[in-house]
N, C-alpha and C. Protein backbone atom coordinates (compact mmCIF):
# COMPACT_ATOMS: atom_id res chain seq x y z
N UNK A 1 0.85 -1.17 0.00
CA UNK A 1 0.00 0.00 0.00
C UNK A 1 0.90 1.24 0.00
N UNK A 2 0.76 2.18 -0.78
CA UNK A 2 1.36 3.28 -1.04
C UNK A 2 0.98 4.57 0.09
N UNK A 3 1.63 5.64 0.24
CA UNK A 3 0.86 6.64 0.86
C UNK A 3 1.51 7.56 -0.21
N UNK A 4 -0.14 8.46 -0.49
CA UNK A 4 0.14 9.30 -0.98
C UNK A 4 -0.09 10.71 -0.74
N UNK A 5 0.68 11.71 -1.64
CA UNK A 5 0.06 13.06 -0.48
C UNK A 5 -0.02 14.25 -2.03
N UNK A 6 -0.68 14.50 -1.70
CA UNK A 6 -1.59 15.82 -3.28
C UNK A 6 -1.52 17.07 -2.45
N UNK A 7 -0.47 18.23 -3.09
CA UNK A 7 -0.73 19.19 -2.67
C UNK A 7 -0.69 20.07 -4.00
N UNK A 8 -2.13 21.02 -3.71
CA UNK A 8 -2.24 21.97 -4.58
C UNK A 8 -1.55 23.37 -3.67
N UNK A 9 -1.56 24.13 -4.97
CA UNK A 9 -0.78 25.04 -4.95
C UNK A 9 -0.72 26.35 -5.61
N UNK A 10 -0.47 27.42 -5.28
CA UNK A 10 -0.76 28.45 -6.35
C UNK A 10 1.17 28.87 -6.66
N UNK A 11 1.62 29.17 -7.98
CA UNK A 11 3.00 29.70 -8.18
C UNK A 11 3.16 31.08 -8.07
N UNK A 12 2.25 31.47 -7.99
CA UNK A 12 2.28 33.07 -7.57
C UNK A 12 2.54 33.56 -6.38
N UNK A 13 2.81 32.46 -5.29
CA UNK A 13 2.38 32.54 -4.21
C UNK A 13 4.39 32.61 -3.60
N UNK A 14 4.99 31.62 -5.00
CA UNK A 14 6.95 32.10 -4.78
C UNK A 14 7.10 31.03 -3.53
N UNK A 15 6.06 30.35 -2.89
CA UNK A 15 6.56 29.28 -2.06
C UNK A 15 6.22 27.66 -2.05
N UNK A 16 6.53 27.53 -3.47
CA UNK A 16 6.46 26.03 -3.72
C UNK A 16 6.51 24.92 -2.91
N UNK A 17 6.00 23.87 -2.61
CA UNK A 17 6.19 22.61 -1.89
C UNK A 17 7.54 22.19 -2.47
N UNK A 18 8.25 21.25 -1.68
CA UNK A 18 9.22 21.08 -1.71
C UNK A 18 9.25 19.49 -1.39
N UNK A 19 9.56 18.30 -2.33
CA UNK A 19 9.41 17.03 -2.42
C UNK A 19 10.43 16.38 -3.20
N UNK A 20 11.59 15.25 -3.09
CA UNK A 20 11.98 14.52 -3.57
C UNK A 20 11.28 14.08 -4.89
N UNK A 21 11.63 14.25 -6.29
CA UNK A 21 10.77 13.46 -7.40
C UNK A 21 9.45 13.36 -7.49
N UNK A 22 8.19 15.01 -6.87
CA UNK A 22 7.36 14.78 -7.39
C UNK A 22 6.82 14.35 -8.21
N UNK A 23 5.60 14.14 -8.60
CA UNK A 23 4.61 13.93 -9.93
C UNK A 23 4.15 15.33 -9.80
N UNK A 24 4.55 15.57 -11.00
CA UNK A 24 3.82 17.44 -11.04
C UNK A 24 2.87 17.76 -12.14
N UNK A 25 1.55 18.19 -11.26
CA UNK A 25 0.49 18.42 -12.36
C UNK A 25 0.52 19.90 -12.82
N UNK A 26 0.49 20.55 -13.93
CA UNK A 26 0.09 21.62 -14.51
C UNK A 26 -1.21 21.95 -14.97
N UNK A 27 -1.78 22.87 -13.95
CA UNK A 27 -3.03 23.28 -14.69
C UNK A 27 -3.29 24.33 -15.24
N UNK A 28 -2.18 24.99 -15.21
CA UNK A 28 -2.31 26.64 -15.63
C UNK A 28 -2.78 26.79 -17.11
N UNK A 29 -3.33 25.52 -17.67
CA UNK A 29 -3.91 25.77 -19.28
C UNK A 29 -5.24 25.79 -18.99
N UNK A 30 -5.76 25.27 -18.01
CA UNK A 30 -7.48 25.16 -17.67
C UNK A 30 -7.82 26.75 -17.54
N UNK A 31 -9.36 26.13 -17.71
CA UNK A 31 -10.05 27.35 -17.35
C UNK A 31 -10.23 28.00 -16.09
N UNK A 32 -9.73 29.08 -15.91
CA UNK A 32 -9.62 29.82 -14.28
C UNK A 32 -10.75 30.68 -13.97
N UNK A 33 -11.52 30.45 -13.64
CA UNK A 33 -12.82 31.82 -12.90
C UNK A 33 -12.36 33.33 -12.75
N UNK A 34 -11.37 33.69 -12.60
CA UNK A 34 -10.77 35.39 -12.18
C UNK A 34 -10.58 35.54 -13.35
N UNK A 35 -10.80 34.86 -14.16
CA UNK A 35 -9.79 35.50 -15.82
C UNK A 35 -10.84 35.79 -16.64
N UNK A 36 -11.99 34.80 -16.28
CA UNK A 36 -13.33 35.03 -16.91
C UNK A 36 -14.28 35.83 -17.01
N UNK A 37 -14.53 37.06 -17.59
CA UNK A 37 -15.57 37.64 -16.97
C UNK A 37 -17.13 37.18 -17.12
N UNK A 38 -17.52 35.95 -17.75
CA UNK A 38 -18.80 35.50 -17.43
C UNK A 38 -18.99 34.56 -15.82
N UNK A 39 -18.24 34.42 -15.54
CA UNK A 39 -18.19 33.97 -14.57
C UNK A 39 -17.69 34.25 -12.90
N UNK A 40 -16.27 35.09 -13.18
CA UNK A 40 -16.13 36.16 -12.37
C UNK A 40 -16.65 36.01 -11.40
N UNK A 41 -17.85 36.72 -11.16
CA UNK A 41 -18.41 37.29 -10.27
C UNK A 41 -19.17 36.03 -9.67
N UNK A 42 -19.41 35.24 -10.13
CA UNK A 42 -20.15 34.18 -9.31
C UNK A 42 -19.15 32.90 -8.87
N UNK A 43 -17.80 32.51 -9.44
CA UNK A 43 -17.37 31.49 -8.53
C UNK A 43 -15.94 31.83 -8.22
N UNK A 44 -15.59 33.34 -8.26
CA UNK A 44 -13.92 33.59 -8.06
C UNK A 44 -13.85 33.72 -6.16
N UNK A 45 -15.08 33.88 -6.05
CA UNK A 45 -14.94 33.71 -4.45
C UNK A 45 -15.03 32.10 -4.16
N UNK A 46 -15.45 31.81 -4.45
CA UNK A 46 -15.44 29.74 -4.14
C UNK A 46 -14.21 29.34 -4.34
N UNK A 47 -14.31 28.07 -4.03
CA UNK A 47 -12.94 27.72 -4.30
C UNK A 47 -13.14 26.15 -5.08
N UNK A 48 -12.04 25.75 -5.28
CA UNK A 48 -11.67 24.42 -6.41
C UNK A 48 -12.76 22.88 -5.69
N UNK A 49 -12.77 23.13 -4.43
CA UNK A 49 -13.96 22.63 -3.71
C UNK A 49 -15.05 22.26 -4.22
N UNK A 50 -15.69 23.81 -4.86
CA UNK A 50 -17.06 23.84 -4.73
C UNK A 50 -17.59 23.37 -6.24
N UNK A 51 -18.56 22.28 -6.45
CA UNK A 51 -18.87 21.94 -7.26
C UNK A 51 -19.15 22.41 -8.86
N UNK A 52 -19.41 23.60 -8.63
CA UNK A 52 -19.67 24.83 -9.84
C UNK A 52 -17.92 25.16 -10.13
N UNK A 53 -17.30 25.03 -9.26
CA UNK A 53 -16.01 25.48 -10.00
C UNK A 53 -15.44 24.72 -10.59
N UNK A 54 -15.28 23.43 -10.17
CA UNK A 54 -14.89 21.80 -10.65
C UNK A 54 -15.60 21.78 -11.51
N UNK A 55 -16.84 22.00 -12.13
CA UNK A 55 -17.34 21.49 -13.35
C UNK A 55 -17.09 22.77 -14.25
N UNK A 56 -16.36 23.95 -13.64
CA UNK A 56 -16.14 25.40 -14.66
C UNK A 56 -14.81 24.36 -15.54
N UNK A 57 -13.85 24.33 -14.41
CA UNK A 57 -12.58 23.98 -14.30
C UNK A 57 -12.27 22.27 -15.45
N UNK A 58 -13.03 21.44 -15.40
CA UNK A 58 -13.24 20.60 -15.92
C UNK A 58 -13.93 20.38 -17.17
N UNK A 59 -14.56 21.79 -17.61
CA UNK A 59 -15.15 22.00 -18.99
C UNK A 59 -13.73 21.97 -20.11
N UNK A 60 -12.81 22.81 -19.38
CA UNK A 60 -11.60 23.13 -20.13
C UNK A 60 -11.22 21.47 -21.17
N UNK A 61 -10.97 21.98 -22.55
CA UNK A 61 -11.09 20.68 -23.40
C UNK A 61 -9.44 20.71 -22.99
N UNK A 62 -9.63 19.33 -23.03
CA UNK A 62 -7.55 18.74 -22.42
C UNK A 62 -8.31 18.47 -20.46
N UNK A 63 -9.05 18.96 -20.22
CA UNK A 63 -8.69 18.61 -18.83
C UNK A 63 -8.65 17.65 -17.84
N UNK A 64 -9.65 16.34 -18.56
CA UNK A 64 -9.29 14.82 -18.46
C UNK A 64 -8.41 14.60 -18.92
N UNK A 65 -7.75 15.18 -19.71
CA UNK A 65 -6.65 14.40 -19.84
C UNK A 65 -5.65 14.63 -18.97
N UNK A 66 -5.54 16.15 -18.63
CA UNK A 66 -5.04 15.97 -17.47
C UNK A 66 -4.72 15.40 -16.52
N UNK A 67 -5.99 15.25 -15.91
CA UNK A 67 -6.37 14.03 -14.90
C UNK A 67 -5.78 12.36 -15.21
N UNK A 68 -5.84 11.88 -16.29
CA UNK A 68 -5.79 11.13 -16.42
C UNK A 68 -3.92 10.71 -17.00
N UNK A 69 -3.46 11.90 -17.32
CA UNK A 69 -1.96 11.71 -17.44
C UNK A 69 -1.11 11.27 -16.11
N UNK A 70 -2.12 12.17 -15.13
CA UNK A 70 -1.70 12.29 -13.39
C UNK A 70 -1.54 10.90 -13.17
N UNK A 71 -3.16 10.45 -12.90
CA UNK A 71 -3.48 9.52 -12.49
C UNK A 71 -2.29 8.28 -12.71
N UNK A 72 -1.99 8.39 -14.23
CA UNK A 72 -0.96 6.92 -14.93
C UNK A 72 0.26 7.12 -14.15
N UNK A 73 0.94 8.65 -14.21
CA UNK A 73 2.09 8.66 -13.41
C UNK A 73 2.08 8.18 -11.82
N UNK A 74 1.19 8.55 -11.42
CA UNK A 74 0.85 7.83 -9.84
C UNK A 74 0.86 6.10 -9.81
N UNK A 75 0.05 5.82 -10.72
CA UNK A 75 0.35 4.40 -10.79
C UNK A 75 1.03 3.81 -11.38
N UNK A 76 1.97 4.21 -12.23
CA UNK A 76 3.43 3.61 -12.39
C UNK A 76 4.15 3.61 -11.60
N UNK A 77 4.18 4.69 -10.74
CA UNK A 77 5.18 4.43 -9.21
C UNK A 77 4.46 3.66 -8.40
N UNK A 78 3.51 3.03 -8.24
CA UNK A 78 2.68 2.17 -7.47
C UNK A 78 3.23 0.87 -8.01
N UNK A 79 3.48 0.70 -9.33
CA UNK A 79 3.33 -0.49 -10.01
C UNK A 79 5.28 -0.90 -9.95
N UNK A 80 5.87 0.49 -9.86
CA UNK A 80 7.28 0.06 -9.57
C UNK A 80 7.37 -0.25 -7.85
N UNK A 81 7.06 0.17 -6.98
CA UNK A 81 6.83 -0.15 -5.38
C UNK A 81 7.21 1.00 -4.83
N UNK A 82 7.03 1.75 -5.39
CA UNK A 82 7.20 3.82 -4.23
C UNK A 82 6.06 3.28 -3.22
N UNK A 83 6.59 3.49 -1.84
CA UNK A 83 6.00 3.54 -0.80
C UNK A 83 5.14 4.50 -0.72
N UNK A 84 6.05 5.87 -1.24
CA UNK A 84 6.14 7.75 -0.47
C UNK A 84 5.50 8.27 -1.86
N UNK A 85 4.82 8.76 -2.43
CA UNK A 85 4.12 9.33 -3.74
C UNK A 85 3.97 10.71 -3.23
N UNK A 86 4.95 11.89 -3.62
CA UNK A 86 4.35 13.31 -3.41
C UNK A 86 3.72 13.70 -4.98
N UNK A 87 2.47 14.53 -5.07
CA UNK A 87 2.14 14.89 -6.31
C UNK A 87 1.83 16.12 -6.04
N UNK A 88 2.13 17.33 -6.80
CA UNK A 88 2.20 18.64 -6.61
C UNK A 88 1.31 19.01 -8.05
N UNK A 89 0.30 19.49 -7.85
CA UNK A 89 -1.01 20.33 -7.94
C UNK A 89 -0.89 21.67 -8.54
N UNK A 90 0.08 22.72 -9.49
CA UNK A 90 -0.07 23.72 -9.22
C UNK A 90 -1.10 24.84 -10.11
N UNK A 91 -1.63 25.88 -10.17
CA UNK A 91 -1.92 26.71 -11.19
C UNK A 91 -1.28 27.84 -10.45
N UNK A 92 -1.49 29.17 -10.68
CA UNK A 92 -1.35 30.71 -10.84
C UNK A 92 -1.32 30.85 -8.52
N UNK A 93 -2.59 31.27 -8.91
CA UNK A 93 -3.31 31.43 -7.36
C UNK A 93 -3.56 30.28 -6.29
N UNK A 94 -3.63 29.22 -6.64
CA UNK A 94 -3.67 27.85 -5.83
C UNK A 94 -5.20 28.01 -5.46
N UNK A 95 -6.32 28.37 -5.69
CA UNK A 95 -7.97 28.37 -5.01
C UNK A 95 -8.64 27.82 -6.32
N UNK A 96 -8.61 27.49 -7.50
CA UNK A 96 -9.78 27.25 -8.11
C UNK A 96 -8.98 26.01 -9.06
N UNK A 97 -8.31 25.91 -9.88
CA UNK A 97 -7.73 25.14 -10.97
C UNK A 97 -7.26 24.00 -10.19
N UNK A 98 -6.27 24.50 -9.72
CA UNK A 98 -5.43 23.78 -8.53
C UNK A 98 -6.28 22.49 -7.47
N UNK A 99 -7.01 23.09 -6.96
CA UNK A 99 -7.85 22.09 -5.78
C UNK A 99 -8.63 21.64 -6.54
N UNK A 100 -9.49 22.18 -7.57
CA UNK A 100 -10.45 21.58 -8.33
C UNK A 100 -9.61 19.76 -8.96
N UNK A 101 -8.53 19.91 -9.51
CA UNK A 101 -7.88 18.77 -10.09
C UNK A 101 -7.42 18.53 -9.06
N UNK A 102 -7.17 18.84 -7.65
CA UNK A 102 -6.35 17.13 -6.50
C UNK A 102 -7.23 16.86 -6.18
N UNK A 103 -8.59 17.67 -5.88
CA UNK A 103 -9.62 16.92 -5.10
C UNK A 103 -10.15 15.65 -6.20
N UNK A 104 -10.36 15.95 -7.28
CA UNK A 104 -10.74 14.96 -7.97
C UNK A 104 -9.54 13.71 -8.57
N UNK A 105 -8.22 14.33 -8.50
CA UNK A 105 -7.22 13.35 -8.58
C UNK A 105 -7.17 12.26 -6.91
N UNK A 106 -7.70 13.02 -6.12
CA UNK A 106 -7.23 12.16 -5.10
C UNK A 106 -8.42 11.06 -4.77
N UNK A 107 -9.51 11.79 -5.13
CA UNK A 107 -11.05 10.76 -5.71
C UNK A 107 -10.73 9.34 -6.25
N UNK A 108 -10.46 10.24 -7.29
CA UNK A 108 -9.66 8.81 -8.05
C UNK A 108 -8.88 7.57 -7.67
N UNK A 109 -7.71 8.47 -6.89
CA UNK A 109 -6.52 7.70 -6.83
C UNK A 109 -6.90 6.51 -5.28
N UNK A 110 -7.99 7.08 -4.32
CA UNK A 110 -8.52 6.79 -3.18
C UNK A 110 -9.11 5.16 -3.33
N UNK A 111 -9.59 5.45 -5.05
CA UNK A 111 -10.22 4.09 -5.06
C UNK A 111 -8.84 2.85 -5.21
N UNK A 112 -7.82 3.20 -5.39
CA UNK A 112 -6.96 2.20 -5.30
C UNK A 112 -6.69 1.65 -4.32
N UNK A 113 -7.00 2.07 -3.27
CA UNK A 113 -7.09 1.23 -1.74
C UNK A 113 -5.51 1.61 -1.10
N UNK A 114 -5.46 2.96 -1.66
CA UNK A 114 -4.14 3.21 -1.27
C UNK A 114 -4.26 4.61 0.03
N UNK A 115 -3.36 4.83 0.35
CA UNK A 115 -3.57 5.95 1.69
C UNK A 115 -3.31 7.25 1.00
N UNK A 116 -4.35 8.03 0.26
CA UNK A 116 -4.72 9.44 -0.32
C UNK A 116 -4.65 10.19 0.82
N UNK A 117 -3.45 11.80 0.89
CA UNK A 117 -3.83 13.04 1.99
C UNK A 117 -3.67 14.04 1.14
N UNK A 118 -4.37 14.67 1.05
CA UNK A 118 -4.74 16.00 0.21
C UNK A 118 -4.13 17.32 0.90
N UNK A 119 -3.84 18.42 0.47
CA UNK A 119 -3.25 19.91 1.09
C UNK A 119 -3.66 20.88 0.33
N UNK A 120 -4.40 21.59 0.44
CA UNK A 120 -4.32 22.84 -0.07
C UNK A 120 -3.87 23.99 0.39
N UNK A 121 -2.58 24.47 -0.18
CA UNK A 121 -1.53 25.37 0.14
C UNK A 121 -1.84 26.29 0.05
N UNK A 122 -2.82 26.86 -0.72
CA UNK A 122 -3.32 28.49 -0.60
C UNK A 122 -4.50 28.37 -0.77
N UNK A 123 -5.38 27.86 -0.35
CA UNK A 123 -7.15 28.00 -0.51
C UNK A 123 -7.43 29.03 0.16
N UNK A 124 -6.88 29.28 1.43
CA UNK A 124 -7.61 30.63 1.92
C UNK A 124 -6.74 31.88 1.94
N UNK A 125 -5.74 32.04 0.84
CA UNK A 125 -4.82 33.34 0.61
C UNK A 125 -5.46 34.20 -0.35
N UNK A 126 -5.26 35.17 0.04
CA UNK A 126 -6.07 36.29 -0.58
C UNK A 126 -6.00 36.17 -2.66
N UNK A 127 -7.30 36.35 -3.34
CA UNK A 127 -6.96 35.91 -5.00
C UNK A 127 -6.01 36.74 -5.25
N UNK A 128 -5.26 36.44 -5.76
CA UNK A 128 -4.17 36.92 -6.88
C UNK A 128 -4.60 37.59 -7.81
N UNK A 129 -3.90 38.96 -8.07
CA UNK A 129 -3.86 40.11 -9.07
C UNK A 129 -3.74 38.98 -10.63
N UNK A 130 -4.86 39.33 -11.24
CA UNK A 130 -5.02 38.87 -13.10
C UNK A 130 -3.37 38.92 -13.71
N UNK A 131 -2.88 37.78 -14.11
CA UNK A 131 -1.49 37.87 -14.45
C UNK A 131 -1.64 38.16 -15.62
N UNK A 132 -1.09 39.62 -16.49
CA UNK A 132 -0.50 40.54 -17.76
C UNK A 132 0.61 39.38 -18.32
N UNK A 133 -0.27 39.37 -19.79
CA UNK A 133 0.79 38.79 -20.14
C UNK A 133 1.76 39.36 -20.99
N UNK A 134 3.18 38.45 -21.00
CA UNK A 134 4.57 39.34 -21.08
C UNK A 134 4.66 39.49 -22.65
């Protein structure tokens, strides 16, 4: 039985988790709520949690696959014998992209009968200023 540990994360935030040979998910291509203005206003206060944002967040085309790139890398180290599985979660702000994909990666990964602990590293840090792009 493996233990594993999912921490989301925001990179804006300059204080990355810090893990031996994560599995590192990128979500910064999904769809983010603060960037949106149809949506904006109704789920940039929620967080990756809340069901309306997970299904905003999960509309994004590529974003099963996402999930599901994760998922294989997790269980190839299962299938080689990693005890210790860190998987790092990140987008922009760490509240909506971010938690939306560990909570449902760790869904997933839970059904393997393996020991899933989830973190969310910035769910309750103030949203992040709209990142200009360079």
């Amino acid at each position: 039985m493996a233990s594993i540990r999912i921490t989301s994360y925001g990179t804006g935030h300059h204080d990355d988790p810090t893990a031996h040979d994560p599995v590192v998910v990128d979500t910064t291509t999904l769809h983010n709520p603060p960037d949106d203005p149809n949506v904006r206003a109704a789920l940039t206060q929620l967080t990756g949690r809340h069901p309306d944002v997970a299904a905003y967040v999960l509309a994004t085309p590529g974003a099963h696959d996402v999930l599901d790139a994760a998922r294989r890398a997790v269980e190839q180290r299962i299938a080689r014998g990693e005890q210790h599985i860190d998987v790092h979660v990140h987008c922009y702000g760490g509240r909506h992209r971010s938690v939306a994909v560990a909570e449902l990666l760790a869904a997933d990964l839970s059904a393997l009968d393996d020991y899933v602990h989830t973190h969310h590293r910035h769910i309750n840090h103030p949203i992040l200023p709209t990142r200009t792009p360079a």
